[in-house]
C-alpha atoms as a PDB file:
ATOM      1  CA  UNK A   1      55.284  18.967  -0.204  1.00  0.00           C
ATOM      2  CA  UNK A   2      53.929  22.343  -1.221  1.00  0.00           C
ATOM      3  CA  UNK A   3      52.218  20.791  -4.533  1.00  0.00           C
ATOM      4  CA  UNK A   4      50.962  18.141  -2.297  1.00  0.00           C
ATOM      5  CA  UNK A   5      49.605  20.379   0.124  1.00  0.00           C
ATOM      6  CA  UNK A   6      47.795  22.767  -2.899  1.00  0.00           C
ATOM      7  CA  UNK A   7      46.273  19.530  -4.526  1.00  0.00           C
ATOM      8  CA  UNK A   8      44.334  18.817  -1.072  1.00  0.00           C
ATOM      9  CA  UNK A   9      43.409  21.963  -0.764  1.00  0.00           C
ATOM     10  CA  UNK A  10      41.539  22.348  -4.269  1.00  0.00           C
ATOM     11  CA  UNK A  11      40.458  18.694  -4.050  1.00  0.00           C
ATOM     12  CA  UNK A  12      38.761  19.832  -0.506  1.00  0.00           C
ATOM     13  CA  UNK A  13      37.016  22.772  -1.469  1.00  0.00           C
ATOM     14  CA  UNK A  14      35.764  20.574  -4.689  1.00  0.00           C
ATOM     15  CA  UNK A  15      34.511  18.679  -2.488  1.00  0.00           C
ATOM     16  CA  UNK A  16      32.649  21.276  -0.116  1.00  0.00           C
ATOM     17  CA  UNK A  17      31.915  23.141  -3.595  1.00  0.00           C
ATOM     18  CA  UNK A  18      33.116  26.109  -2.053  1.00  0.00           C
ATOM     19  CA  UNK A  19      35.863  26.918  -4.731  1.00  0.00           C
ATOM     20  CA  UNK A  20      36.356  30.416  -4.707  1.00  0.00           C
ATOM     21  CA  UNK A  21      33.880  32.436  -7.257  1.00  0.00           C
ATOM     22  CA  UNK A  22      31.458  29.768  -7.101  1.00  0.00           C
ATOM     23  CA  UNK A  23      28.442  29.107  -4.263  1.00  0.00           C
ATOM     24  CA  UNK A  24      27.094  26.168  -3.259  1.00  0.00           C
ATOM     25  CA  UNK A  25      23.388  25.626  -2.920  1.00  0.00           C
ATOM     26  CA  UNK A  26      22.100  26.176   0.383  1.00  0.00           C
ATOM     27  CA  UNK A  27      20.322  22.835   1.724  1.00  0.00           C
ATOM     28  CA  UNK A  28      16.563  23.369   2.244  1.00  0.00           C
ATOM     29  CA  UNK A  29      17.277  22.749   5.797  1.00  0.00           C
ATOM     30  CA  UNK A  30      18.865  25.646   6.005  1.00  0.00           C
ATOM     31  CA  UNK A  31      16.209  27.789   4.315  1.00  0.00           C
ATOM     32  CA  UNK A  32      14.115  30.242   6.821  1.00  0.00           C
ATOM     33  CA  UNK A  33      10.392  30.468   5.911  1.00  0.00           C
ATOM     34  CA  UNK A  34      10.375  33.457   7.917  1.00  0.00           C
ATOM     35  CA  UNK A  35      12.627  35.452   5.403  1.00  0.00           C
ATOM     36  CA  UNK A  36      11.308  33.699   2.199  1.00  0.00           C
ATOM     37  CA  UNK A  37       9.144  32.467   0.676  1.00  0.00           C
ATOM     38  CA  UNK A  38       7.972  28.966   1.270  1.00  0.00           C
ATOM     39  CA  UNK A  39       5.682  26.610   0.024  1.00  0.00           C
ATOM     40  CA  UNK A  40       5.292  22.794   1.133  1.00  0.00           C
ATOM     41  CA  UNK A  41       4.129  20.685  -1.816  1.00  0.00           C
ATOM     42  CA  UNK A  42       2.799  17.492  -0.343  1.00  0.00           C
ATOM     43  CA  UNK A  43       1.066  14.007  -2.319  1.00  0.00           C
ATOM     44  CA  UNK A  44      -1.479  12.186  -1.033  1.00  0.00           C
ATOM     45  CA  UNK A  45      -2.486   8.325  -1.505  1.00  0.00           C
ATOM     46  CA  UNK A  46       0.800   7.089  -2.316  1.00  0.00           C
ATOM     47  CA  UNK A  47       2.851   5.469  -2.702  1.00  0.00           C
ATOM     48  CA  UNK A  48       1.695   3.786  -6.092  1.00  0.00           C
ATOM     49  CA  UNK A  49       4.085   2.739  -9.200  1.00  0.00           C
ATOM     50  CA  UNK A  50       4.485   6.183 -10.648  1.00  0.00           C
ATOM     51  CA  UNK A  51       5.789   7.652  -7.333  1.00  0.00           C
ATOM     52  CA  UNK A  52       9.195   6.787  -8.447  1.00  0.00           C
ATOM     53  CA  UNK A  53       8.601   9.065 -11.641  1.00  0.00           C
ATOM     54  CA  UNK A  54       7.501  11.276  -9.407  1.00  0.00           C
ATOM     55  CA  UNK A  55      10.313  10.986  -7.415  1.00  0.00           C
ATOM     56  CA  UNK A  56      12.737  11.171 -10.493  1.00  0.00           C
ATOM     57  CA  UNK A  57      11.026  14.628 -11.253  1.00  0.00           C
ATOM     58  CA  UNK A  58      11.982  15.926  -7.754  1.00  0.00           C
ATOM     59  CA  UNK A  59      15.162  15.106  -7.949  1.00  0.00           C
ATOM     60  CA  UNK A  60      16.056  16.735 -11.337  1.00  0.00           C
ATOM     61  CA  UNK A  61      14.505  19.526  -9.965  1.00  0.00           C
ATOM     62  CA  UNK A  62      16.055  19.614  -6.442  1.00  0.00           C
ATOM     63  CA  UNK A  63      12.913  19.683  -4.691  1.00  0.00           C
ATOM     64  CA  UNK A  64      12.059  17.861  -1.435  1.00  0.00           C
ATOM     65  CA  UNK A  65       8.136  17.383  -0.830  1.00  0.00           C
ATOM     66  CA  UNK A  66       5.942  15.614   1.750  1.00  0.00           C
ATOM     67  CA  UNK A  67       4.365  12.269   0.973  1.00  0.00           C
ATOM     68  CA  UNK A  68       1.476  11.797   3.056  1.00  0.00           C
ATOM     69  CA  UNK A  69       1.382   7.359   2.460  1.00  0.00           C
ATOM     70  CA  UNK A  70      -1.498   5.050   2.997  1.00  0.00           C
ATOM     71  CA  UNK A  71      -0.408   1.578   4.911  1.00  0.00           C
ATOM     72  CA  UNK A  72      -1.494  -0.843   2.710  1.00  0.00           C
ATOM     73  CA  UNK A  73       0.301   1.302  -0.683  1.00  0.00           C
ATOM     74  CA  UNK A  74       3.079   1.673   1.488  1.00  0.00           C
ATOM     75  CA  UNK A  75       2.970  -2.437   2.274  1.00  0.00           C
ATOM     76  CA  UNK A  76       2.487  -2.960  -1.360  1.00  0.00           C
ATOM     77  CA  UNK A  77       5.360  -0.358  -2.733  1.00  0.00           C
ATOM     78  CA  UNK A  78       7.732  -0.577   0.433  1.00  0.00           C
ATOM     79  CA  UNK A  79      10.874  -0.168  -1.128  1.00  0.00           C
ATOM     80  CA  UNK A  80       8.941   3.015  -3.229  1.00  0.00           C
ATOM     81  CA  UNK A  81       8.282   4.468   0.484  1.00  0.00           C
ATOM     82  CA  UNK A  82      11.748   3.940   1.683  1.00  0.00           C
ATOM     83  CA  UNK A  83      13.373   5.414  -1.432  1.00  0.00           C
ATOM     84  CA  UNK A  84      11.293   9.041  -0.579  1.00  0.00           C
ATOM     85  CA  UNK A  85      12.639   8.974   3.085  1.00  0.00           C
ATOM     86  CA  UNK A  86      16.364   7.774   1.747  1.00  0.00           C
ATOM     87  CA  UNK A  87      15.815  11.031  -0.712  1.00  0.00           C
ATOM     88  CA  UNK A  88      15.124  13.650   2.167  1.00  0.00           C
ATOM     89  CA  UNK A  89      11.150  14.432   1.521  1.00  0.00           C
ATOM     90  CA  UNK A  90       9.322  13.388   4.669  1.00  0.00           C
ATOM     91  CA  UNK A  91       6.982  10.768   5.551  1.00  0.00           C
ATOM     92  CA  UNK A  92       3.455  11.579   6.838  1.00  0.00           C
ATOM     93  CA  UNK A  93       0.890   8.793   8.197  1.00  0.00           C
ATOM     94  CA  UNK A  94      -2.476   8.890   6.217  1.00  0.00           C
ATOM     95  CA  UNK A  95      -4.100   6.074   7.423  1.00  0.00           C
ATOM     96  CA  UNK A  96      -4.497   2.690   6.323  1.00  0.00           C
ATOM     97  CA  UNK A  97      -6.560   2.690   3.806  1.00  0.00           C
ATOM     98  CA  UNK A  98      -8.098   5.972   3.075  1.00  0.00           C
ATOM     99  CA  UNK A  99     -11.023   5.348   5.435  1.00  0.00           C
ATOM    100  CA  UNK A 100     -13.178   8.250   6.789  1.00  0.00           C
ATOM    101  CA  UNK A 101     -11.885   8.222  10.248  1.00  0.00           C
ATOM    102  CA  UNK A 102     -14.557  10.411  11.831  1.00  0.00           C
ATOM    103  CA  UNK A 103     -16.999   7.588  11.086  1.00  0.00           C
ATOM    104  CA  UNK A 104     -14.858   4.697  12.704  1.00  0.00           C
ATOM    105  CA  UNK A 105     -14.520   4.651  16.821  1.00  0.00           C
ATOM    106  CA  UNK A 106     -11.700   5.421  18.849  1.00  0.00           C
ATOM    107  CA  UNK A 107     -10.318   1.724  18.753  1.00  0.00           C
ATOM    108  CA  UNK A 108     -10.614   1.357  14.981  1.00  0.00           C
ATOM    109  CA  UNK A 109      -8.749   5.074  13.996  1.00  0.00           C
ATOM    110  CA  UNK A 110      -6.127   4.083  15.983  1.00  0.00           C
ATOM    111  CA  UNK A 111      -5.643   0.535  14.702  1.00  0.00           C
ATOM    112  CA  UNK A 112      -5.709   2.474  11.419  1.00  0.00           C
ATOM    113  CA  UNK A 113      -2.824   5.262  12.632  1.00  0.00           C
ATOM    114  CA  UNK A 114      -0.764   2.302  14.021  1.00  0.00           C
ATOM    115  CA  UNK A 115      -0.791  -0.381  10.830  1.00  0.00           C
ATOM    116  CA  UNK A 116       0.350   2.482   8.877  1.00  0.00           C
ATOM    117  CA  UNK A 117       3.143   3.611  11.089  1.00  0.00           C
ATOM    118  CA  UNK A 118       3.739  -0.065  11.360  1.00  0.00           C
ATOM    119  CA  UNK A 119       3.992  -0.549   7.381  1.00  0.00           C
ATOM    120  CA  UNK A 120       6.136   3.021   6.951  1.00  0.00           C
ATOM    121  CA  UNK A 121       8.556   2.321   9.842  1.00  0.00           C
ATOM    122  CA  UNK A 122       9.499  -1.355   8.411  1.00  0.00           C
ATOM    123  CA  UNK A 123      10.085  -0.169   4.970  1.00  0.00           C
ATOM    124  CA  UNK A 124      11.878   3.540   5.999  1.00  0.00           C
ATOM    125  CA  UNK A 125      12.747   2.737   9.979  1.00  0.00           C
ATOM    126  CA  UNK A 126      10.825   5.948  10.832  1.00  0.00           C
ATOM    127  CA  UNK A 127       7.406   6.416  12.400  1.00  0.00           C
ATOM    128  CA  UNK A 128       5.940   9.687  10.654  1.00  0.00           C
ATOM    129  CA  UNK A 129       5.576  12.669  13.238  1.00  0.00           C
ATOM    130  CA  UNK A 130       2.532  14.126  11.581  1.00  0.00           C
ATOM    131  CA  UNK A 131      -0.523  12.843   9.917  1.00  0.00           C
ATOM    132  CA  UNK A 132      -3.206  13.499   7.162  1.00  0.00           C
ATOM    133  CA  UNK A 133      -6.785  12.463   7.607  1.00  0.00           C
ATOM    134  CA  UNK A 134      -8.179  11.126   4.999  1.00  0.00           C
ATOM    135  CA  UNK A 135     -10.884  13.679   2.740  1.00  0.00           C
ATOM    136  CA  UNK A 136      -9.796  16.544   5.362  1.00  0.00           C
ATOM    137  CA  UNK A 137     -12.417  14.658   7.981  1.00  0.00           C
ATOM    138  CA  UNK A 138     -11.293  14.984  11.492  1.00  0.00           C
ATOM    139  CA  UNK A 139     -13.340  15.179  14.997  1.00  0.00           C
ATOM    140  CA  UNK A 140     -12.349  15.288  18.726  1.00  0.00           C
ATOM    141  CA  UNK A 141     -11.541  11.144  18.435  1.00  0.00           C
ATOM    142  CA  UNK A 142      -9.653  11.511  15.417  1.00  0.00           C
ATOM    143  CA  UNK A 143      -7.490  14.783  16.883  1.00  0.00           C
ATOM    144  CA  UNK A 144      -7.098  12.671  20.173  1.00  0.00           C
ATOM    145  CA  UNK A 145      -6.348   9.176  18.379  1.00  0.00           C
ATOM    146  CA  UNK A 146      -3.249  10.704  16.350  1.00  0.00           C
ATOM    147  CA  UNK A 147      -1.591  11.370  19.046  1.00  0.00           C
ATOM    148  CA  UNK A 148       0.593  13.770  16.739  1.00  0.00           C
ATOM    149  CA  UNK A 149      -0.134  17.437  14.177  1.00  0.00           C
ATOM    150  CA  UNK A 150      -2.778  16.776  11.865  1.00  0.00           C
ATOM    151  CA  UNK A 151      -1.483  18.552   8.579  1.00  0.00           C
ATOM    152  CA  UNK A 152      -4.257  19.432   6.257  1.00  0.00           C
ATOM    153  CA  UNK A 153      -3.678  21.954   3.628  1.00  0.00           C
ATOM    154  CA  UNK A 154      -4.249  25.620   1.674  1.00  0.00           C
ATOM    155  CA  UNK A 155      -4.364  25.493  -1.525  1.00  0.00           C
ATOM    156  CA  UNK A 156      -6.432  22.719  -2.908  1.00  0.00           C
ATOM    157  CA  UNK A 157      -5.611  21.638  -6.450  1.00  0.00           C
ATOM    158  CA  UNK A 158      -8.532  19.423  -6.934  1.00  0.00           C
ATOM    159  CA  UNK A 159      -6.049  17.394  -9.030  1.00  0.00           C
ATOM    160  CA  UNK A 160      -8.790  14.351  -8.307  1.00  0.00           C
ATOM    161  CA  UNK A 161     -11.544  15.798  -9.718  1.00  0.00           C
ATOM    162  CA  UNK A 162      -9.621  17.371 -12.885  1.00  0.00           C
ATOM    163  CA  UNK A 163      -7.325  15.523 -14.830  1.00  0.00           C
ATOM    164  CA  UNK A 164      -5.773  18.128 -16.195  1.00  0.00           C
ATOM    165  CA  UNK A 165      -2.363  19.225 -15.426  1.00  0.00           C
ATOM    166  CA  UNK A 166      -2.849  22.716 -17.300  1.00  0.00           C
ATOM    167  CA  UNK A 167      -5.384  23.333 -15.067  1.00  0.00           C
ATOM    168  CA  UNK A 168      -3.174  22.334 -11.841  1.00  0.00           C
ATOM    169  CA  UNK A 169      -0.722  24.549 -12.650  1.00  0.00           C
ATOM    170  CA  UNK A 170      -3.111  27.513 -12.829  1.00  0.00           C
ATOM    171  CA  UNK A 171      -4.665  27.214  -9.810  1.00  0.00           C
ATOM    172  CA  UNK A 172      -1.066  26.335  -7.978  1.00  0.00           C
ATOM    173  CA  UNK A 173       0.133  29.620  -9.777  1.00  0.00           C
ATOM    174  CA  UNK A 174      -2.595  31.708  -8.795  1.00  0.00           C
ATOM    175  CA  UNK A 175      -3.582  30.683  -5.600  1.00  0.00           C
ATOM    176  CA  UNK A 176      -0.289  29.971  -3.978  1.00  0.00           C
ATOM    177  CA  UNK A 177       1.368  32.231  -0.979  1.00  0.00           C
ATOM    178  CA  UNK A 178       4.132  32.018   1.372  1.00  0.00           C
ATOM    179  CA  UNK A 179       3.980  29.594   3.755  1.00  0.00           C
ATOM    180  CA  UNK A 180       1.055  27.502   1.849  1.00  0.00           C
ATOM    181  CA  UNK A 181       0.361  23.393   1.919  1.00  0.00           C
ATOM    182  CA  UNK A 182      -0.495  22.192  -1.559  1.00  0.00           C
ATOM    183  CA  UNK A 183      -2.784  19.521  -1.726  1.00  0.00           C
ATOM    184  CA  UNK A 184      -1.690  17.452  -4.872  1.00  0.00           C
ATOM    185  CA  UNK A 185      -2.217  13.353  -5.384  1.00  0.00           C
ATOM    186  CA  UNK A 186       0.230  10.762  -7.056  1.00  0.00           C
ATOM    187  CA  UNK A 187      -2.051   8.297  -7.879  1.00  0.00           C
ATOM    188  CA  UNK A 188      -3.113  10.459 -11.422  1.00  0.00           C
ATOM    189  CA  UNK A 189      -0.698  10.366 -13.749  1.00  0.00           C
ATOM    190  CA  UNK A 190      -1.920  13.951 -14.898  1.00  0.00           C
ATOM    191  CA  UNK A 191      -0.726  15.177 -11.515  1.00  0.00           C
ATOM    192  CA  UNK A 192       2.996  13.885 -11.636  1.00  0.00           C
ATOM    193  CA  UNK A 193       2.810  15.155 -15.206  1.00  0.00           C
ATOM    194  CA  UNK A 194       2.206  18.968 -13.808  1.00  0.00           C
ATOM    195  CA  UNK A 195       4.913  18.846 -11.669  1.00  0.00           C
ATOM    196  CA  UNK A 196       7.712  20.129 -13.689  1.00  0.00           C
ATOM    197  CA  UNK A 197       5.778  22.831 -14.585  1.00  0.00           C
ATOM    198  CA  UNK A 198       4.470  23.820 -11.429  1.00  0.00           C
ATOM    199  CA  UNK A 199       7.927  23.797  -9.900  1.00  0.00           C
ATOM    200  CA  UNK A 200       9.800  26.141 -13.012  1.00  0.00           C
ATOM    201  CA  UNK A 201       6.216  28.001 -12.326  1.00  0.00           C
ATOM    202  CA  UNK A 202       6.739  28.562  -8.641  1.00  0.00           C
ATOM    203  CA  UNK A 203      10.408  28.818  -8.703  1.00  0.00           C
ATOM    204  CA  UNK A 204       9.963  31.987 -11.351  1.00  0.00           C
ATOM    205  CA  UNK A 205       7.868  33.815  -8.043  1.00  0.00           C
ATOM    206  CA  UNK A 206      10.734  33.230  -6.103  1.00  0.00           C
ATOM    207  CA  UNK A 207       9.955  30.366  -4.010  1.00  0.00           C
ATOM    208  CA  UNK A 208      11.612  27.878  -2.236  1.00  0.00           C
ATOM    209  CA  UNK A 209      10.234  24.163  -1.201  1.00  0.00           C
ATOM    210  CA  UNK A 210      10.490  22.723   1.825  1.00  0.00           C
ATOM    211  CA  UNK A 211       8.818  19.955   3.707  1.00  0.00           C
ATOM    212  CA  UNK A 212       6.203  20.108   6.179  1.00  0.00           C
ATOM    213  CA  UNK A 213       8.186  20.657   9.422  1.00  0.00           C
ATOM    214  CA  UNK A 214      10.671  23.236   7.475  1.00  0.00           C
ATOM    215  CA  UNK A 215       8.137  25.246   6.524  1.00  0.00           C
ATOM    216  CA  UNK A 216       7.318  25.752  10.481  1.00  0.00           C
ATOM    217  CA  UNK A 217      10.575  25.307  11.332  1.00  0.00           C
ATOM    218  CA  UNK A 218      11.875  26.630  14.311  1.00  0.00           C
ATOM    219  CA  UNK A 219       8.372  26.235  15.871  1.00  0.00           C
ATOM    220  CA  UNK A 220       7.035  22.766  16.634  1.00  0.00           C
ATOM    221  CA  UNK A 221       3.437  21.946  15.577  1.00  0.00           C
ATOM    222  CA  UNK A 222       1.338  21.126  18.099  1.00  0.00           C
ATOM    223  CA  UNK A 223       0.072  17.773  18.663  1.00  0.00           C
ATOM    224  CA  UNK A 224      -3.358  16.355  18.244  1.00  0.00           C
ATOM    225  CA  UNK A 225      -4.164  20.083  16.243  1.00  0.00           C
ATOM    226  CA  UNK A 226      -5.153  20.611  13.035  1.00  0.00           C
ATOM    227  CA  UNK A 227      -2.774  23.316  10.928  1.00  0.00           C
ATOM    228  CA  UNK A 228      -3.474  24.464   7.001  1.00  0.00           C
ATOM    229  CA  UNK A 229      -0.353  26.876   6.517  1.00  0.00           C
ATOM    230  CA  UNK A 230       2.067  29.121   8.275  1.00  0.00           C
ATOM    231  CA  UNK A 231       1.331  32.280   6.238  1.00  0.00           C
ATOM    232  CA  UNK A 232       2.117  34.029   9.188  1.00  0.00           C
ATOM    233  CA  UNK A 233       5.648  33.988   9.872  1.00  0.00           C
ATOM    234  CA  UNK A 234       6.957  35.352   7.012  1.00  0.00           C
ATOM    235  CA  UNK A 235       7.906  38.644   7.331  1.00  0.00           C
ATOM    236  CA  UNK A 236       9.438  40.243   3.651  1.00  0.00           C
END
């Protein structure tokens, strides 16, 4: 009975990986953003078919992220959509297709908000809290139409204008501070290709990566605002 009763024990705390002289990893729920330093990478434009290389990379790397999907990618790739919300990086509505919303009326931004939560609740069975307009563009109809936070971002990568993932990495390395929103896009290859490095890059400053609503958390962002970081709260 005693053996018995030692054998559970050990195969328990294998299990919890809490054996003694080892720690386990602490989730990146349970990271504070207040008392280190955080950084939310997020893609845009997604998902496309080298999202799940993408998505490969994060996991090798333990890093969740926040995909910010257009309806009709997400209608074309859904089971590429449901895979990122099955592997813990959250789901952000960025219209249907990648229109300029501030040019459309009320009626037609939110037909394009509500296809796309449509398209990402049917392939992950969530509707996305927060969304992305599309180029940065938003006005009083867009901020009213969401009916939700409108995450834009800090630290621009201009990944889309060059294809070069040297360059990404540099301006991720040097422009990057706690509590930033990187801008990065999965549809160029060159982009997915920087990722590695700009993780082992970031990691080396002492960084951890969250998602969008753990790098606020315990606050809630407000709805129908617009929000580029939260360099504020930490507090070293």
């Amino acid at each position: 009975m005693h053996r018995r009763l030692v054998i559970s024990a050990v195969v328990t705390a294998l299990c919890g990986g809490t054996l003694i002289g080892t720690t386990a990893p602490a989730s990146a729920a349970a990271v504070d953003c207040r008392k280190v330093k955080c950084v939310a990478l997020t893609f845009d434009d997604g998902p496309v078919a080298d999202t799940t290389r993408l998505l490969t990379l994060l996991k090798d790397h333990g890093v969740k992220a926040t995909f910010y999907l257009v309806g009709k990618n997400v209608q074309r790739y859904p089971a590429t959509a449901r895979n990122a919300s099955r592997a813990g990086h959250q789901i952000g509505n960025h219209s249907w297709d990648h229109a300029d919303l501030t040019r459309l009326t009320s009626a037609q931004i939110r037909s394009q908000l509500s296809r796309t939560d449509t398209a990402i609740k049917q392939a992950t069975g969530i509707r996305p809290t927060t969304m992305r307009a599309p180029y940065g563009a938003h006005n009083t109809a867009v901020r009213q139409a969401s009916d939700r936070p409108l995450v834009h971002w800090s630290v621009d990568t201009l990944d889309w204008k060059y294809r070069d993932p040297a360059r990404i990495v540099r301006t991720v390395r040097d422009q990057t501070r706690p509590g930033d929103i990187v801008l990065l896009h999965d549809i160029h290859r060159t982009t997915v290709n920087a990722v590695p490095d700009i993780i082992k890059t970031l990691k080396a400053k002492g960084f951890h990566f969250v998602t969008v609503d753990q790098l606020f958390a315990p606050a809630k962002l407000p709805a129908e605002k617009v929000t580029y970081h939260n360099r504020a709260a930490y507090r070293p």
